[in-house]
C-alpha atoms as a PDB file:
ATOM      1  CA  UNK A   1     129.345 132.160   8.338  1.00  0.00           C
ATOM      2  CA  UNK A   2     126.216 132.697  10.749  1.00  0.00           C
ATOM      3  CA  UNK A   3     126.750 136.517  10.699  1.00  0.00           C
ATOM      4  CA  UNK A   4     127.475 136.362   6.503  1.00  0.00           C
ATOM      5  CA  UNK A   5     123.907 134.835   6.773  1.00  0.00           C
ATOM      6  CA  UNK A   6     121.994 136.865   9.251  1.00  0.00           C
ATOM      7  CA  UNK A   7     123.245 139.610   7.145  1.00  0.00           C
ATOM      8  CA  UNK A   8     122.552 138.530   3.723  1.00  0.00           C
ATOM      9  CA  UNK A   9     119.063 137.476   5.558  1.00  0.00           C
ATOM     10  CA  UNK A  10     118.650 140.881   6.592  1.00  0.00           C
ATOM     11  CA  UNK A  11     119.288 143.029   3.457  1.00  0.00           C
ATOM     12  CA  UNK A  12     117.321 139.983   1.215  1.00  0.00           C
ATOM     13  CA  UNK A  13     113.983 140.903   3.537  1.00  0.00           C
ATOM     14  CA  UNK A  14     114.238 144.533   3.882  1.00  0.00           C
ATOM     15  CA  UNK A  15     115.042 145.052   0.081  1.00  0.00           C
ATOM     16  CA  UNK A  16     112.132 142.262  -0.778  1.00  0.00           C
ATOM     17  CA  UNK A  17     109.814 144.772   1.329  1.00  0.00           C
ATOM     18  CA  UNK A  18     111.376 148.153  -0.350  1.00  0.00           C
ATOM     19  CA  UNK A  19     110.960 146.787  -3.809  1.00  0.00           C
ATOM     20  CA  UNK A  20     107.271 146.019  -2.963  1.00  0.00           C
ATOM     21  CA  UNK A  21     106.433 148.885  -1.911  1.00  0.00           C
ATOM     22  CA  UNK A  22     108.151 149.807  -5.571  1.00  0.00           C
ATOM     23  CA  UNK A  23     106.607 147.567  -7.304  1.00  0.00           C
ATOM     24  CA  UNK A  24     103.214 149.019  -5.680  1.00  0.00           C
ATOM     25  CA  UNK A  25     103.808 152.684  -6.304  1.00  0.00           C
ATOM     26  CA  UNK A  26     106.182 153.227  -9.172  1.00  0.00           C
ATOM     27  CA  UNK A  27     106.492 150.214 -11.022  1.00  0.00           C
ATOM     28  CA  UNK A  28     102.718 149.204 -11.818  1.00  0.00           C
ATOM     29  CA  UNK A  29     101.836 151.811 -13.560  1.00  0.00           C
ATOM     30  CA  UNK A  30     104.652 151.382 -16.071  1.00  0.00           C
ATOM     31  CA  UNK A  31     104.813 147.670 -16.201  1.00  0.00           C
ATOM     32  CA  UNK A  32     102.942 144.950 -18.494  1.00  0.00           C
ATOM     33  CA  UNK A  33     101.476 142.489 -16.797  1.00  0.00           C
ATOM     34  CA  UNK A  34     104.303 139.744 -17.876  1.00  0.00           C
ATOM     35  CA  UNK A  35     106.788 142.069 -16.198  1.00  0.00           C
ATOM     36  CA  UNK A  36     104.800 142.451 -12.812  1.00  0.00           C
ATOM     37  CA  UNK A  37     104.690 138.705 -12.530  1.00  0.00           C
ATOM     38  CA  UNK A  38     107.638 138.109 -12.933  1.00  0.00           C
ATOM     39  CA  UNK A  39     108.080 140.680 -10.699  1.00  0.00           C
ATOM     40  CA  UNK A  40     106.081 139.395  -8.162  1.00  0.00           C
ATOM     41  CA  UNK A  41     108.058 135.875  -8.890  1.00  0.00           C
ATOM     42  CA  UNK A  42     111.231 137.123  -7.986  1.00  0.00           C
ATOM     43  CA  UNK A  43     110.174 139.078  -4.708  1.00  0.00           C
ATOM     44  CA  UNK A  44     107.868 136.469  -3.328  1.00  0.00           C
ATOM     45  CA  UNK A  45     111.194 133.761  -3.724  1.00  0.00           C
ATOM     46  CA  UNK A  46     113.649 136.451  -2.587  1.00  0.00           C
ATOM     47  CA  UNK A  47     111.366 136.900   0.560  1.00  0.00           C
ATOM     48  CA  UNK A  48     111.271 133.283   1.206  1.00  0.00           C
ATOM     49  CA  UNK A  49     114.824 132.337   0.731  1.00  0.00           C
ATOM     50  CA  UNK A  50     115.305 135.733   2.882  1.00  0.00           C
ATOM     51  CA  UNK A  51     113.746 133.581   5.609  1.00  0.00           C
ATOM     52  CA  UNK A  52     115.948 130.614   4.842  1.00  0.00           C
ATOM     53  CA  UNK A  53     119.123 132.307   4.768  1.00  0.00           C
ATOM     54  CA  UNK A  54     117.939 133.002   8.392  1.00  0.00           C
ATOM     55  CA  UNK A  55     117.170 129.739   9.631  1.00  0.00           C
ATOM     56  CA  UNK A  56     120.365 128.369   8.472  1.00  0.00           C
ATOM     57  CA  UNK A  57     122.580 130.485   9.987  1.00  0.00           C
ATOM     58  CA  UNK A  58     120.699 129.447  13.339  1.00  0.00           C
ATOM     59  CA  UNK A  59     121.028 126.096  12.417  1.00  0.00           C
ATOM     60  CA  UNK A  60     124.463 126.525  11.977  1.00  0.00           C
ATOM     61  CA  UNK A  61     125.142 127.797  15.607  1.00  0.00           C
ATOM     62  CA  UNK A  62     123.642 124.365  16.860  1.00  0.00           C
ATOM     63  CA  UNK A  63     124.659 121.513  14.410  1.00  0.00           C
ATOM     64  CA  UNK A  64     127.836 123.047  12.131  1.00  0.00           C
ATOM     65  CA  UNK A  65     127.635 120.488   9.592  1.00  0.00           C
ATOM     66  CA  UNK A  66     129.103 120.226   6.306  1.00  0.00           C
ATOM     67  CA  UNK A  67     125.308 119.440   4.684  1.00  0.00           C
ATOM     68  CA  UNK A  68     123.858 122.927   6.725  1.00  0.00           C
ATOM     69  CA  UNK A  69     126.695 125.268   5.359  1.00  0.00           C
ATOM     70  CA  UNK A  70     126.413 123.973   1.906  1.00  0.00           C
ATOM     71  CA  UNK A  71     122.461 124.858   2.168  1.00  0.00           C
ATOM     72  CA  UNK A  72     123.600 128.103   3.046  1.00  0.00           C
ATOM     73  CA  UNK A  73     126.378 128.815   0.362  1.00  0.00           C
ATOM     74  CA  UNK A  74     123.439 127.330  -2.418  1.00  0.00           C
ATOM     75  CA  UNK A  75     120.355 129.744  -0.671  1.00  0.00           C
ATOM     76  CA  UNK A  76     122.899 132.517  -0.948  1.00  0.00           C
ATOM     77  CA  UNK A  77     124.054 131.960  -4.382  1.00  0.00           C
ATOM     78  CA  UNK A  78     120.478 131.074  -5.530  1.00  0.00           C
ATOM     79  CA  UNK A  79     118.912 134.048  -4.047  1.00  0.00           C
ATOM     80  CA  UNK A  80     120.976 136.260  -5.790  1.00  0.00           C
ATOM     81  CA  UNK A  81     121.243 134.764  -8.734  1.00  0.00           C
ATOM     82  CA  UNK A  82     117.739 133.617  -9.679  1.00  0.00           C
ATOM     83  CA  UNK A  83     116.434 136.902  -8.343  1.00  0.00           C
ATOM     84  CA  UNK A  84     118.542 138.983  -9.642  1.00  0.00           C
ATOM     85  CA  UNK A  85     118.252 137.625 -12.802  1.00  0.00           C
ATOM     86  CA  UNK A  86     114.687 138.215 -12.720  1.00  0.00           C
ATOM     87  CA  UNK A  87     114.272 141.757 -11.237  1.00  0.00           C
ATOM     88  CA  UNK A  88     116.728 142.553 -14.277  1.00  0.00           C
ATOM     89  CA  UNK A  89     114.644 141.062 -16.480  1.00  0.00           C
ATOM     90  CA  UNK A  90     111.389 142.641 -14.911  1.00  0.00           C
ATOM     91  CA  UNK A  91     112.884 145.872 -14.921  1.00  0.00           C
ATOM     92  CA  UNK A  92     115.424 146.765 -17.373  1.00  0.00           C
ATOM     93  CA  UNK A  93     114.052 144.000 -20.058  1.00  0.00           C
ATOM     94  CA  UNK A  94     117.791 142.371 -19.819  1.00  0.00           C
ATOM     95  CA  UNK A  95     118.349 138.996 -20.487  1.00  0.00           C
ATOM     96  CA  UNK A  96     120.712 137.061 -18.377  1.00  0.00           C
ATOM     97  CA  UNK A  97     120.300 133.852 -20.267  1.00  0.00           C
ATOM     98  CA  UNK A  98     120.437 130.799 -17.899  1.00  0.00           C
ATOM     99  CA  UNK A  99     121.733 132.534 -14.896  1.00  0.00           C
ATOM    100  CA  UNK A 100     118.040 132.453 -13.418  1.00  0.00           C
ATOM    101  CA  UNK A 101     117.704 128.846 -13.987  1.00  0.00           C
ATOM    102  CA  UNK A 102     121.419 128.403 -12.576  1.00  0.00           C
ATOM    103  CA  UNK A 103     119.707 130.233  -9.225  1.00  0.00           C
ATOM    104  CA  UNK A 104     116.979 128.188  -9.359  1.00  0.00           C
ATOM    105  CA  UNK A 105     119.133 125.130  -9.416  1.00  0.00           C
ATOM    106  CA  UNK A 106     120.912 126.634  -6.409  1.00  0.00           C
ATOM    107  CA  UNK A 107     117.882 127.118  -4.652  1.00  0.00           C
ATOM    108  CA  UNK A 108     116.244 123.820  -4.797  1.00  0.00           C
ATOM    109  CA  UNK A 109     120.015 121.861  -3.827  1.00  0.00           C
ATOM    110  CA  UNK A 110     119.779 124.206  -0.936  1.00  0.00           C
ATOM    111  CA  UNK A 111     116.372 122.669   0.179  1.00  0.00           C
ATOM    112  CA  UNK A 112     118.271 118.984  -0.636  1.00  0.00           C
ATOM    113  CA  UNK A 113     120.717 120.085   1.367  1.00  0.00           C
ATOM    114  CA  UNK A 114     119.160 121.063   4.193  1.00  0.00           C
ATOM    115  CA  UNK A 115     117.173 117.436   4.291  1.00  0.00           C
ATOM    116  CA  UNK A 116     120.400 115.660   4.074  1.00  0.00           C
ATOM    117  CA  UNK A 117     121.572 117.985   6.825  1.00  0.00           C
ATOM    118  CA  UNK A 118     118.029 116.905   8.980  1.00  0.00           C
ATOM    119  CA  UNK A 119     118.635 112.639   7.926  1.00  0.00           C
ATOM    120  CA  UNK A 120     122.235 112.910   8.822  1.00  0.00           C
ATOM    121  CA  UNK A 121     122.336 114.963  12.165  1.00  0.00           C
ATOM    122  CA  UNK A 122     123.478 112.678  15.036  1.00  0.00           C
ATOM    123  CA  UNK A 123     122.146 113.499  18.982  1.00  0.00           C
END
């Protein structure tokens, strides 16, 4: 699971940077404001949870719990969920209904998880 991770980690950061750089050059000048927010939402979490993902799978090589690889399944699930629910919005103008909130969700029992993870670890 710590290589799924470091992976996942990898290709979250490198595409939050690319679609910057996007969002920069070829997306402002066709964009509303409304759409770059939201925009800017989804690549400023993505980067973030990008660093997460990261952190967990190190975690993972030192305390292998049940609480640490369920933060892990949730920040990858969340991440592309809530993010790609977003960019998609931003974007293309499609609706995904509640699958953003569903990542969101995700996202924040990922950060519960990981303090059950830090209460729980013994030695």
């Amino acid at each position: 699971m710590e290589r799924l991770l470091t992976g996942v980690a990898a290709l979250a950061g490198g595409s939050a940077v690319a679609l910057a750089a996007a969002r920069a050059h070829l997306f402002a000048p066709r964009l509303g404001p409304a759409e770059l927010a939201m925009l800017d939402s989804a690549l400023a979490i993505q980067a973030m949870h990008a660093l997460a993902l990261l952190a967990v799978a190190l975690l993972l090589a030192r305390w292998a719990g049940a609480a640490v690889r369920l933060a892990g399944w949730a920040f990858l699930a969340g991440t592309v969920l809530f993010c790609g629910a977003v960019l998609l919005r931003a974007l293309a103008g499609v609706s995904l209904g509640p699958v953003a909130p569903l990542g969101g969700s995700l996202l924040i029992g990922g950060w519960v998880a990981l303090f059950v993870a830090a209460l729980t670890r013994r030695g």
